[in-house]
N, C-alpha and C. Protein backbone atom coordinates (compact mmCIF):
# COMPACT_ATOMS: atom_id res chain seq x y z
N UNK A 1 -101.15 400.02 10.72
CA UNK A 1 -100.37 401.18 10.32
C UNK A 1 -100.44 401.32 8.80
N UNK A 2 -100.91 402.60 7.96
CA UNK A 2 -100.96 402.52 6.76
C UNK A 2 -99.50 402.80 6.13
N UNK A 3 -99.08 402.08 4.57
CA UNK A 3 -98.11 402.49 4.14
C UNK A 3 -97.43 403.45 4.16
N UNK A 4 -97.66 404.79 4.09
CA UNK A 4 -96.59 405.63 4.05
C UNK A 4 -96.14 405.55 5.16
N UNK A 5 -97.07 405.26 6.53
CA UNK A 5 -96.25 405.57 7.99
C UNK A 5 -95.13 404.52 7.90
N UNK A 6 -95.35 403.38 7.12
CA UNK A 6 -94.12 402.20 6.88
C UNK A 6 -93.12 403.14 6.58
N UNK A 7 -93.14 403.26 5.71
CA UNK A 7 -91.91 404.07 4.87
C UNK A 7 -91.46 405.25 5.52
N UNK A 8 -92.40 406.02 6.33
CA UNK A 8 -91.66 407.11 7.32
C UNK A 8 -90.78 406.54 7.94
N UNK A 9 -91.70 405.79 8.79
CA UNK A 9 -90.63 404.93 9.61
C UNK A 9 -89.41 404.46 9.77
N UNK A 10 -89.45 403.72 7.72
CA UNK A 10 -88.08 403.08 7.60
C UNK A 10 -86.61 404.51 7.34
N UNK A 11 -87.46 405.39 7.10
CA UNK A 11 -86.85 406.80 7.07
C UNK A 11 -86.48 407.31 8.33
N UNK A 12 -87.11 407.09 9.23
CA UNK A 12 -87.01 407.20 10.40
C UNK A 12 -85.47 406.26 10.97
N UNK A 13 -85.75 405.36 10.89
CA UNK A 13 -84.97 404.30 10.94
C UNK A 13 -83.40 404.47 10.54
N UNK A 14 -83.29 404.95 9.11
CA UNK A 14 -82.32 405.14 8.63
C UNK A 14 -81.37 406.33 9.03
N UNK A 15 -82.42 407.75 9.15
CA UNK A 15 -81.77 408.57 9.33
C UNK A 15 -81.40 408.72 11.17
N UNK A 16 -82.28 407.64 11.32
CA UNK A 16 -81.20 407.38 13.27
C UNK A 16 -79.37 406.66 13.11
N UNK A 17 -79.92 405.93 12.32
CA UNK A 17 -78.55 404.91 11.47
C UNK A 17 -77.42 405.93 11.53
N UNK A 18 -77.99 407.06 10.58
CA UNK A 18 -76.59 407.67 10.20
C UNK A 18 -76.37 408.58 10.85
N UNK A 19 -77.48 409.52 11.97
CA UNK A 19 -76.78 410.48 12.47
C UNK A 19 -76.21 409.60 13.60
N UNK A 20 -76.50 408.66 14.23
CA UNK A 20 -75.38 407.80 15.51
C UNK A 20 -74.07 407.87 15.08
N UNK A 21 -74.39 407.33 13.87
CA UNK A 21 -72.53 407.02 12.74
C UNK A 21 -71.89 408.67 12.95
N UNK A 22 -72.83 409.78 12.73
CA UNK A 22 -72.22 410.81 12.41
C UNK A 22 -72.15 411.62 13.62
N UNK A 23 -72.90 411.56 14.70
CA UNK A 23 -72.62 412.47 16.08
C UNK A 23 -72.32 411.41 17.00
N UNK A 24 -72.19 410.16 16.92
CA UNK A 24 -72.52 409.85 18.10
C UNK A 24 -73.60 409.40 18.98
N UNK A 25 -73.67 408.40 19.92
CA UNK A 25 -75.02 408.27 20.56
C UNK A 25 -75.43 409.41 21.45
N UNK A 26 -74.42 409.58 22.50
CA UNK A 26 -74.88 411.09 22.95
C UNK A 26 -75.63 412.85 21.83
N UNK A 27 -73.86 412.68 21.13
CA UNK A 27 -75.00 413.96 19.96
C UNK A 27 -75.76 413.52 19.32
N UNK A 28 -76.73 412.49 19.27
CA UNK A 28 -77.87 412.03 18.27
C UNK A 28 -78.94 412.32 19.04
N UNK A 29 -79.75 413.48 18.72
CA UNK A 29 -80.92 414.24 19.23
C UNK A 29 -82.18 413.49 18.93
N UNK A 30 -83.01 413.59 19.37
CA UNK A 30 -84.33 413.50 18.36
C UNK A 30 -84.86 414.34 17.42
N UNK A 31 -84.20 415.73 17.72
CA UNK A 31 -84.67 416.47 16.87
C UNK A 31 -83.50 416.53 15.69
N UNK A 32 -82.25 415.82 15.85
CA UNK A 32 -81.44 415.95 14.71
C UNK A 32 -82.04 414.45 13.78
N UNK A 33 -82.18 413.63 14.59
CA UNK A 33 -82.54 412.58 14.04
C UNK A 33 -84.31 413.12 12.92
N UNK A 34 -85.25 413.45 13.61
CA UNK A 34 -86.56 414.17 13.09
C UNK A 34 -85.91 414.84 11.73
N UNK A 35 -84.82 415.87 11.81
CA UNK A 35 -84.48 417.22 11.02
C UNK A 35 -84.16 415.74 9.80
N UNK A 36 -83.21 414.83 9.80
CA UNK A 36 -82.61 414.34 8.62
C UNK A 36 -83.71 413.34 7.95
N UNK A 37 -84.61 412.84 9.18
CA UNK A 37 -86.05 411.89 8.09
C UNK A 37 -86.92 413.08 7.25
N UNK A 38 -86.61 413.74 7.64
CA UNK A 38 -87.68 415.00 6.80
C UNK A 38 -89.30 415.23 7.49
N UNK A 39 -89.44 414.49 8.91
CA UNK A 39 -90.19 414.59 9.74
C UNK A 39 -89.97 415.09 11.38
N UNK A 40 -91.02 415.90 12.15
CA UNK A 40 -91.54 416.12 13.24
C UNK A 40 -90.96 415.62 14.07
N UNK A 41 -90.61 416.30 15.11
CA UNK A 41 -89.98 415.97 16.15
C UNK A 41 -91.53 414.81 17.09
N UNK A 42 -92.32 415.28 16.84
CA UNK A 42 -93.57 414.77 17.51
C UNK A 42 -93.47 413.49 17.09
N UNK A 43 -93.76 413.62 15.55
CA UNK A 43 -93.65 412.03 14.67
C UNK A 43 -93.24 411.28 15.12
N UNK A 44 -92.06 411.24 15.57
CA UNK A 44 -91.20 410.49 16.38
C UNK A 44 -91.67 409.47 17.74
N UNK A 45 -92.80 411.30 18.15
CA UNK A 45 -92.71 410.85 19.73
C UNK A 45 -93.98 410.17 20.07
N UNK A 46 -94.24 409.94 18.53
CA UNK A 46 -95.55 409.69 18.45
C UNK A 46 -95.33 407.69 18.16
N UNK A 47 -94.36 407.29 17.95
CA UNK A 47 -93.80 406.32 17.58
C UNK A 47 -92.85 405.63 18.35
N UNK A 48 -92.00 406.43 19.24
CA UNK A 48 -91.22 405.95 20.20
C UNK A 48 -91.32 406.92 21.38
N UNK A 49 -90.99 406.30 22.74
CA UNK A 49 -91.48 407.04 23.67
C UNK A 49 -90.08 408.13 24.13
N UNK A 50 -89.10 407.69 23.52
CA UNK A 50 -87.42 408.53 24.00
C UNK A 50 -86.84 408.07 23.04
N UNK A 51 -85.34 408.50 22.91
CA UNK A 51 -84.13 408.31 22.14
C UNK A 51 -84.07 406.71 22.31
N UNK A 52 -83.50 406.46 23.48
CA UNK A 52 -83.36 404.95 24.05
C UNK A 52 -84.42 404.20 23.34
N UNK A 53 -85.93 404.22 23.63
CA UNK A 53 -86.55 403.35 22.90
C UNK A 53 -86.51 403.48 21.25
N UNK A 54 -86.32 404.27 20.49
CA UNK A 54 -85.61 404.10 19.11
C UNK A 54 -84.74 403.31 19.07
N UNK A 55 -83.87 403.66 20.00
CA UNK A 55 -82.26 403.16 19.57
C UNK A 55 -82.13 401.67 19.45
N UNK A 56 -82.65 401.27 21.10
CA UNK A 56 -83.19 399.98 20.86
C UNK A 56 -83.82 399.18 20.51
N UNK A 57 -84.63 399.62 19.60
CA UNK A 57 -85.33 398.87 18.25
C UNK A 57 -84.44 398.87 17.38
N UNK A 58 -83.94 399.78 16.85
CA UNK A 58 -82.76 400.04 16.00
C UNK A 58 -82.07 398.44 15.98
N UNK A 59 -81.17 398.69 17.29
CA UNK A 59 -80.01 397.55 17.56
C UNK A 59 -80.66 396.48 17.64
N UNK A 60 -82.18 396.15 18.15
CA UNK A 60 -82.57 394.76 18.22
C UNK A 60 -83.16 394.33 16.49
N UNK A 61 -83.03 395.09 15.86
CA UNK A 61 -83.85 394.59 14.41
C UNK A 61 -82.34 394.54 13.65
N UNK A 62 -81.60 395.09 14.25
CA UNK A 62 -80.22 394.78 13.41
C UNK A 62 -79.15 393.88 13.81
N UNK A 63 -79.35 393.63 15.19
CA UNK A 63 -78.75 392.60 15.66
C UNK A 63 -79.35 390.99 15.07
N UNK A 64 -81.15 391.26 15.59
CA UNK A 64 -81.72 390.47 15.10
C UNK A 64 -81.54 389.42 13.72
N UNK A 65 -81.08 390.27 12.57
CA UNK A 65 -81.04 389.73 10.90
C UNK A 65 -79.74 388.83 11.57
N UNK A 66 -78.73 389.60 11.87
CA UNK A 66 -77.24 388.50 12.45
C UNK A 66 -77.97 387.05 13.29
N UNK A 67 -78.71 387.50 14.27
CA UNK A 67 -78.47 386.03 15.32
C UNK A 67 -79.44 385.34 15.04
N UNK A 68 -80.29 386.04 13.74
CA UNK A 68 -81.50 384.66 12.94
C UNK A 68 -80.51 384.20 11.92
N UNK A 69 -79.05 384.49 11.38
CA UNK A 69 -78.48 384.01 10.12
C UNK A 69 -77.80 382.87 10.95
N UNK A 70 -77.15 383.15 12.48
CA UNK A 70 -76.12 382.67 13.22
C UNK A 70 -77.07 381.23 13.27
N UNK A 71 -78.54 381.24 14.06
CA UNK A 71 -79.34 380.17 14.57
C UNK A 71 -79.43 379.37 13.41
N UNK A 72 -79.63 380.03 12.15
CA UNK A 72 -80.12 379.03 10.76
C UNK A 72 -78.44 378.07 10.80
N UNK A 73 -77.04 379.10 10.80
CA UNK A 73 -76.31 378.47 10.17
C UNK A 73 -75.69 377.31 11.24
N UNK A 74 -75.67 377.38 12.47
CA UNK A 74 -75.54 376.37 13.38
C UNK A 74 -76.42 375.44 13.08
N UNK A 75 -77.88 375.44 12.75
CA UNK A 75 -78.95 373.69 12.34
C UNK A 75 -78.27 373.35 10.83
N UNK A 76 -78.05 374.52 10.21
CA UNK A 76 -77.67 373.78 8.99
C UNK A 76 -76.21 373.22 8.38
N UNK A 77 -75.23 373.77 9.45
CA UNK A 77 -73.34 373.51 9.55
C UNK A 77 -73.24 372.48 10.30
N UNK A 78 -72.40 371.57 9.40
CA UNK A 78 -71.74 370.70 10.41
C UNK A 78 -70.59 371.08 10.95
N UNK A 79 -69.69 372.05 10.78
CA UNK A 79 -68.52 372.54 11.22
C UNK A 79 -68.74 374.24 11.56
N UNK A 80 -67.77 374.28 12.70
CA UNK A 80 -67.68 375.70 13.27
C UNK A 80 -67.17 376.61 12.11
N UNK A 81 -66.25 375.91 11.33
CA UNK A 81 -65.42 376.93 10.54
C UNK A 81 -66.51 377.23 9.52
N UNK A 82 -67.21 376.68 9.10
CA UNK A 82 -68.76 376.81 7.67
C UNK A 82 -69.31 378.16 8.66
N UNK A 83 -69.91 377.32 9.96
CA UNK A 83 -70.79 378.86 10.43
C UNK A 83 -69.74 380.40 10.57
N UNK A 84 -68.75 380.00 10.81
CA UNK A 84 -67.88 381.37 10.90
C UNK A 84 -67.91 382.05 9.47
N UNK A 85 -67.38 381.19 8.39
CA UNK A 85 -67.52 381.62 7.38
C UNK A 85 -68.60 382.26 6.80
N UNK A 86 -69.47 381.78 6.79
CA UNK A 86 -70.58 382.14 6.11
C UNK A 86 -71.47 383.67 6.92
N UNK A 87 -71.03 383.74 8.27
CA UNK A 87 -71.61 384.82 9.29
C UNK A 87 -70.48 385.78 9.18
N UNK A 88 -68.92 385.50 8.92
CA UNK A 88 -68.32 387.02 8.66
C UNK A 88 -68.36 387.43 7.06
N UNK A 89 -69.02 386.41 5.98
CA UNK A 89 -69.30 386.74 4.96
C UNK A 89 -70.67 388.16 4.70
N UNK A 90 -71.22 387.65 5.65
CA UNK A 90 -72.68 388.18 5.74
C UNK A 90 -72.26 389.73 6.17
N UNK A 91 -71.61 389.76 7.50
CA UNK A 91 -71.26 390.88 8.33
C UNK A 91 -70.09 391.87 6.96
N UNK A 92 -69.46 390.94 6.35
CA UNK A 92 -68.82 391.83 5.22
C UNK A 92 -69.30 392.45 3.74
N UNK A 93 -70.65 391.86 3.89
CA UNK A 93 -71.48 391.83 3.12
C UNK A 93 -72.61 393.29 3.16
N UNK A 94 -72.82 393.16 4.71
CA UNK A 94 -73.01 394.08 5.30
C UNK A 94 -72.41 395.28 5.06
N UNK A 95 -71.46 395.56 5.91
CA UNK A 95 -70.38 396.48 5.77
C UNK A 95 -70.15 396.88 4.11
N UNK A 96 -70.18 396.39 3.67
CA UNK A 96 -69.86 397.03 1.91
C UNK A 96 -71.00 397.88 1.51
N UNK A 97 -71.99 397.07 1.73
CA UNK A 97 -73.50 397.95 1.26
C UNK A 97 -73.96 398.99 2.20
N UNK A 98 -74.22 398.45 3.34
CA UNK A 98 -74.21 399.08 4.48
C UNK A 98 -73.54 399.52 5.52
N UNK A 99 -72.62 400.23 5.26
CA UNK A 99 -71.77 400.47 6.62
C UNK A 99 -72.26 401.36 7.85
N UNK A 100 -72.92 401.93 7.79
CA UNK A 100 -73.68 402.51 8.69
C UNK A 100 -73.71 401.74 9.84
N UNK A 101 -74.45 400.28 9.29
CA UNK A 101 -74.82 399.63 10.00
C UNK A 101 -74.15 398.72 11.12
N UNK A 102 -72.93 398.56 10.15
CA UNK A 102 -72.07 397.93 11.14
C UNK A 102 -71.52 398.79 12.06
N UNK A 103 -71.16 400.18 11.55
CA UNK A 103 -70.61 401.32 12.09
C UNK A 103 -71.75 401.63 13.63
N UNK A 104 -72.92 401.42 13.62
CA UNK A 104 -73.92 402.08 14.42
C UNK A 104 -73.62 400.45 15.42
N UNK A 105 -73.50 399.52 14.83
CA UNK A 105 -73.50 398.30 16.00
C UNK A 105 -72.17 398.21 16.88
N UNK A 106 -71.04 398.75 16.22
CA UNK A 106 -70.09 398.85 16.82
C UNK A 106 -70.09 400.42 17.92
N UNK A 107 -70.63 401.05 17.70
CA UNK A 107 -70.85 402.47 18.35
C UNK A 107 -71.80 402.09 19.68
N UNK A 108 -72.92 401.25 19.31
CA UNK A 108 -73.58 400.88 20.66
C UNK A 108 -73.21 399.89 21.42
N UNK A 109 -72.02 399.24 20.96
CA UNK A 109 -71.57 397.65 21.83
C UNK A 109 -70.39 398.23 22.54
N UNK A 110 -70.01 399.46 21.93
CA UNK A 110 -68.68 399.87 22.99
C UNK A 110 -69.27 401.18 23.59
N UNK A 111 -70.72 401.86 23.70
CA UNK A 111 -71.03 402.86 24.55
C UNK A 111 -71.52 402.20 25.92
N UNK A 112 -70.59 402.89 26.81
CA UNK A 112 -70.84 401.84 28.08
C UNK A 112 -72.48 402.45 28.77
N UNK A 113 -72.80 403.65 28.38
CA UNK A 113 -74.42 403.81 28.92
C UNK A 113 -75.36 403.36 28.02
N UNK A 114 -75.09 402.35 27.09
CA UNK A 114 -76.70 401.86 26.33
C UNK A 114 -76.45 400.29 27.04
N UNK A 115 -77.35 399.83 27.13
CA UNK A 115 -77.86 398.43 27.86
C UNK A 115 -78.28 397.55 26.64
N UNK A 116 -77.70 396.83 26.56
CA UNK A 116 -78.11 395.67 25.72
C UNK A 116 -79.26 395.33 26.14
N UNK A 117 -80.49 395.09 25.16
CA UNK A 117 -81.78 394.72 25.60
C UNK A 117 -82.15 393.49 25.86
N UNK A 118 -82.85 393.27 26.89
CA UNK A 118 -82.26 391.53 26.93
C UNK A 118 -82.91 390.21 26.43
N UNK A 119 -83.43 390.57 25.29
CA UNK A 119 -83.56 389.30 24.31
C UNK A 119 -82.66 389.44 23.31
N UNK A 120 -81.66 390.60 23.42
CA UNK A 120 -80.74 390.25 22.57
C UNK A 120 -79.06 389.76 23.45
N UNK A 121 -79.50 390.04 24.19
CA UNK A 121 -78.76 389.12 25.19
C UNK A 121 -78.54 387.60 25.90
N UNK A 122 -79.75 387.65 25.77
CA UNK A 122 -80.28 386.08 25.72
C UNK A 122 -80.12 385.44 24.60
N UNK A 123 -80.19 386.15 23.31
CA UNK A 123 -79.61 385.33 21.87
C UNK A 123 -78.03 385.17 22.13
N UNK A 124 -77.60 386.02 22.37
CA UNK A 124 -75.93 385.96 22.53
C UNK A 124 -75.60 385.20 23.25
N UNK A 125 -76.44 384.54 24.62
CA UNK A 125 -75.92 383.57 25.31
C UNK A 125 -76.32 382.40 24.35
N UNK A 126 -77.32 381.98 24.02
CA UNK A 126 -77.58 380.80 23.16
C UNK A 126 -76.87 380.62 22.26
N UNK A 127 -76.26 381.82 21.01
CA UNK A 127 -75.66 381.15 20.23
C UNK A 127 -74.20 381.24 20.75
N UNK A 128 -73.78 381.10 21.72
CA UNK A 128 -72.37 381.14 22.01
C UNK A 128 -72.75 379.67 22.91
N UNK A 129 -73.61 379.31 23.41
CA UNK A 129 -73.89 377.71 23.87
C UNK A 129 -73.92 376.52 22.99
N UNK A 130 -74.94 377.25 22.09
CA UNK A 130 -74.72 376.43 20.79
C UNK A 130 -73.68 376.51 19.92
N UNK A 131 -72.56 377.42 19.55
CA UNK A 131 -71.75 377.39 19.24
C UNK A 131 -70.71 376.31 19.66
N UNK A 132 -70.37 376.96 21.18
CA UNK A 132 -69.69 375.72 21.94
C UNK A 132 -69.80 374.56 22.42
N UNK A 133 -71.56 373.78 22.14
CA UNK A 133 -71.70 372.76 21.98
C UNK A 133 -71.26 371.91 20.38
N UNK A 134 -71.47 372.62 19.37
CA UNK A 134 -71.03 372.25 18.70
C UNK A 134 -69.55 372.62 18.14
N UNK A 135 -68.56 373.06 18.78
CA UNK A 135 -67.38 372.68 18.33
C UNK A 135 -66.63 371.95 19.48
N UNK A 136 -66.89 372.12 20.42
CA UNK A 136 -66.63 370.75 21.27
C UNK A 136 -67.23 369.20 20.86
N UNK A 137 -68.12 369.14 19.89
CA UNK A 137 -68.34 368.13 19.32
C UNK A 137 -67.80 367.66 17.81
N UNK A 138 -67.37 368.84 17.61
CA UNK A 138 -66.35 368.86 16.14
C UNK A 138 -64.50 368.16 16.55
N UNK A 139 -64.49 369.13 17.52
CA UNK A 139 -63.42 368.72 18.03
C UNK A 139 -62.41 370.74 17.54
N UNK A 140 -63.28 370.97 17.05
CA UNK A 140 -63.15 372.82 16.78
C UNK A 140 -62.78 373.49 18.01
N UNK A 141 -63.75 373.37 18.86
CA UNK A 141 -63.32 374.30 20.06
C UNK A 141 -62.76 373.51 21.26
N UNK A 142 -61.74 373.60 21.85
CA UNK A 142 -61.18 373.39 23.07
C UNK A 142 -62.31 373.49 24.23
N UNK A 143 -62.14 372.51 25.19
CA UNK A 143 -63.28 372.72 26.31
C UNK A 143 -62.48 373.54 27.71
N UNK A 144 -61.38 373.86 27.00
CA UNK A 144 -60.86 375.02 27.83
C UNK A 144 -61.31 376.77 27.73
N UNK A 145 -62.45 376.51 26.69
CA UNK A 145 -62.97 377.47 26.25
C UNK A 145 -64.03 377.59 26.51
N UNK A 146 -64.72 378.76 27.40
CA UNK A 146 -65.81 378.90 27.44
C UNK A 146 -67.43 379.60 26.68
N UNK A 147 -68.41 379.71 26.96
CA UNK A 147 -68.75 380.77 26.03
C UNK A 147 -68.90 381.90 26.04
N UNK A 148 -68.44 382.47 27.17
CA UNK A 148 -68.09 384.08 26.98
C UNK A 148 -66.38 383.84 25.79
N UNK A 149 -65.39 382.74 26.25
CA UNK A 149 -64.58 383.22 25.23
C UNK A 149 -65.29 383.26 23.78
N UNK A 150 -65.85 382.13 23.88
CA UNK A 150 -66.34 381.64 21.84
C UNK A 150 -67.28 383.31 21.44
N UNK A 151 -68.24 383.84 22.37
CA UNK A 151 -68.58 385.15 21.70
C UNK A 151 -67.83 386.48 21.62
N UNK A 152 -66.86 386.32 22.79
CA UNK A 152 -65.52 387.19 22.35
C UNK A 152 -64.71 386.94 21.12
N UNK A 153 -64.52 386.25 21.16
CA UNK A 153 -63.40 385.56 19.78
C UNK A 153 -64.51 385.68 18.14
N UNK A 154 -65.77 385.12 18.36
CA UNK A 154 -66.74 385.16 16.92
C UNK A 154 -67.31 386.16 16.80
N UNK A 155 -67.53 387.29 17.66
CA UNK A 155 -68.13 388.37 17.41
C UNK A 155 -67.39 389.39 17.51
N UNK A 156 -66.41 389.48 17.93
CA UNK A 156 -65.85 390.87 18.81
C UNK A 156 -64.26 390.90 17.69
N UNK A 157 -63.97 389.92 16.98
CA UNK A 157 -62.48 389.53 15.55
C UNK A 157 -63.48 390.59 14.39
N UNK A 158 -64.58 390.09 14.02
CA UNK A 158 -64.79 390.34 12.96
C UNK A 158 -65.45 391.92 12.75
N UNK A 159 -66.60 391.94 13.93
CA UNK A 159 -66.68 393.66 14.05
C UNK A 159 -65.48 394.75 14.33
N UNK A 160 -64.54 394.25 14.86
CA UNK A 160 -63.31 395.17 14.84
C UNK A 160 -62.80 395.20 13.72
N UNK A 161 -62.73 393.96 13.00
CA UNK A 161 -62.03 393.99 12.11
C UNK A 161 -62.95 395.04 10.78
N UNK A 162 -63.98 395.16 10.74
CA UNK A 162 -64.97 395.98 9.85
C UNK A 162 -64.54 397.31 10.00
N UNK A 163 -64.66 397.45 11.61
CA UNK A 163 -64.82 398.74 12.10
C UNK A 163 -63.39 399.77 11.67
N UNK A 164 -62.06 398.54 11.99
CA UNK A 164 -61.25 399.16 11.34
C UNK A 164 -60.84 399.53 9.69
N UNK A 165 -61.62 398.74 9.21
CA UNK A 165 -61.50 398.91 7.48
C UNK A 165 -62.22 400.36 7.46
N UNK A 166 -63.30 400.25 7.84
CA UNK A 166 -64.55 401.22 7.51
C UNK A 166 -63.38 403.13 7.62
N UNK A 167 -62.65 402.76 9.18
CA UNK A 167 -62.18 403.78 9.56
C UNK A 167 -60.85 403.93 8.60
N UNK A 168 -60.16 403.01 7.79
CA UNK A 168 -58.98 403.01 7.65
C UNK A 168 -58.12 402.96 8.16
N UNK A 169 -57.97 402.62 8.98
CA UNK A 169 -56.82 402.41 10.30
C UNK A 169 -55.32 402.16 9.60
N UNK A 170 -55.53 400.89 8.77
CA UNK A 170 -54.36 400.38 8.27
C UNK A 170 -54.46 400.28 7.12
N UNK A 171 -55.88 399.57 6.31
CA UNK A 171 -56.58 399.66 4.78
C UNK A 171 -57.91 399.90 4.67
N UNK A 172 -58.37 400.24 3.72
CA UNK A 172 -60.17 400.63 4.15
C UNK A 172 -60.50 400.29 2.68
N UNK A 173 -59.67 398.89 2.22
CA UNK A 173 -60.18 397.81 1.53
C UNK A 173 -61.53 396.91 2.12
N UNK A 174 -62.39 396.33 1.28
CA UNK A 174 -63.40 396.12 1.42
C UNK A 174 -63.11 394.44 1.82
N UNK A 175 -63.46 394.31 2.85
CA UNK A 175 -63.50 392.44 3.66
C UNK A 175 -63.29 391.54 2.23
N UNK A 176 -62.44 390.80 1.79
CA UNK A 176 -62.23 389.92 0.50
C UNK A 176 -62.61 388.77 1.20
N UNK A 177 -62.25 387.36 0.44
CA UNK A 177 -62.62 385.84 0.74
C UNK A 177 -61.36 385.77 1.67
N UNK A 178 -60.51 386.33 1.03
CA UNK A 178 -59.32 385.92 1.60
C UNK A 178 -59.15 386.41 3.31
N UNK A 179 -59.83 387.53 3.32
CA UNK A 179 -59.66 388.18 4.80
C UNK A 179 -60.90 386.88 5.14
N UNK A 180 -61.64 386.80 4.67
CA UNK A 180 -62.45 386.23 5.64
C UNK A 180 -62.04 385.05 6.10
N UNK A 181 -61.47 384.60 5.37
CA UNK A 181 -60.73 382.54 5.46
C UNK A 181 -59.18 383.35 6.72
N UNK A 182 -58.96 384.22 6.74
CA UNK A 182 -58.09 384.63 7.55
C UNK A 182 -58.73 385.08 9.32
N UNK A 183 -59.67 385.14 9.00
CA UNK A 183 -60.43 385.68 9.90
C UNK A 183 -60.80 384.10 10.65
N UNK A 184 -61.70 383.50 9.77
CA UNK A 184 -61.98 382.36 10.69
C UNK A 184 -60.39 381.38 11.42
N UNK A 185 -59.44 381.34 10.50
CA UNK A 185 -58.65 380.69 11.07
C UNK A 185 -58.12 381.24 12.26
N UNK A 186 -57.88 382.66 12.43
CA UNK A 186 -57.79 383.55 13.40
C UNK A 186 -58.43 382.79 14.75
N UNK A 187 -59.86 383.14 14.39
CA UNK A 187 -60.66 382.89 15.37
C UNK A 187 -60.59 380.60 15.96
N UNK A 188 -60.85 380.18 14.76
CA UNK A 188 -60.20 378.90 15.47
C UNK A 188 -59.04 378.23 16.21
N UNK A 189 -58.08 379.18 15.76
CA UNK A 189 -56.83 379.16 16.47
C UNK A 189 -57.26 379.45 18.26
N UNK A 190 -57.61 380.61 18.10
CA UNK A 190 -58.02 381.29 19.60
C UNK A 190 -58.89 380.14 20.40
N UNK A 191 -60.06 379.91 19.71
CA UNK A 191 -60.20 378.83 20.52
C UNK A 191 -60.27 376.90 20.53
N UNK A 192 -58.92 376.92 19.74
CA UNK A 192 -58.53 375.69 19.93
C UNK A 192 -57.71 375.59 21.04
């Protein structure tokens, strides 16, 4: 693929980002999505075969950066509370620069007609195995806890918690150290 088609692409890419954030997965057209990259409805179709197959590249290259930070920080943490920390640092990190992004992951994890693709499903079971192998070996997680709870509780605290800043719900202050050290204790509480 020569450079500029890179860079269409990542144009491509982006302006799917923000019209999801801004219509919705249903109102996000191809041709609204085409109209805001500054390219062809064809371009597109020339690159992905439907909406769905965009979308889900989209969510798997953005999910992806998360559950390659999650895999590094489980080999390299000896404690659950380090990997929490350091993964809702990232996700707030996220959210400041990019909110789109978190905004577009939270938009497709609660639209009940998009399908999680399933190698990113299969990451979510692993790192919630590996998670709960290692805080059952910390003595972090309760073995009354399973790992559907540990990826409810580590994934599902901190994207709400974005989602509501982003929206302002209550403050649409930007994730501090302090929310985040509030956040993990949150979440260890739950599953201790």
């Amino acid at each position: 693929m020569r450079e500029t088609d890179l860079v269409k692409l990542e144009e491509v890419k982006s302006a799917a980002l923000k019209t999801i954030v801004e219509k919705g997965y249903h109102g996000a057209t191809i041709s609204l999505i085409a109209k805001k990259a500054g390219v062809s409805d064809g371009y597109l179709y020339r690159h992905y075969a439907n909406k769905i197959e965009l979308i889900k590249d989209l969510f798997k290259e953005n999910m992806g950066h998360f559950h390659n930070l999650i895999f590094e920080l489980i080999e390299s943490e000896n404690k659950i509370s380090d990997i929490l920390k350091k993964s809702f640092a990232f996700l707030a990190e996220t959210g400041k620069h990019t909110p789109e992004v978190t905004a577009f992951i939270f938009i497709m994890d609660h639209d009940h007609n998009f399908e999680f693709p399933e190698d990113v499903k299969d990451n979510f079971i692993k790192i919630g195995q590996k998670l709960w192998d290692k805080g059952i070996q910390t003595g972090e997680i309760s073995n009354k806890r399973n790992v559907e709870d540990v990826l409810t509780i580590t994934f599902g605290l901190p994207v709400k918690m974005l989602e509501m800043r982003r929206k302002g719900i209550i403050s649409n202050k930007l994730i501090s150290a302090s929310d985040i050290e509030n956040m993990v204790d949150m979440c260890l509480n739950a599953l201790s």
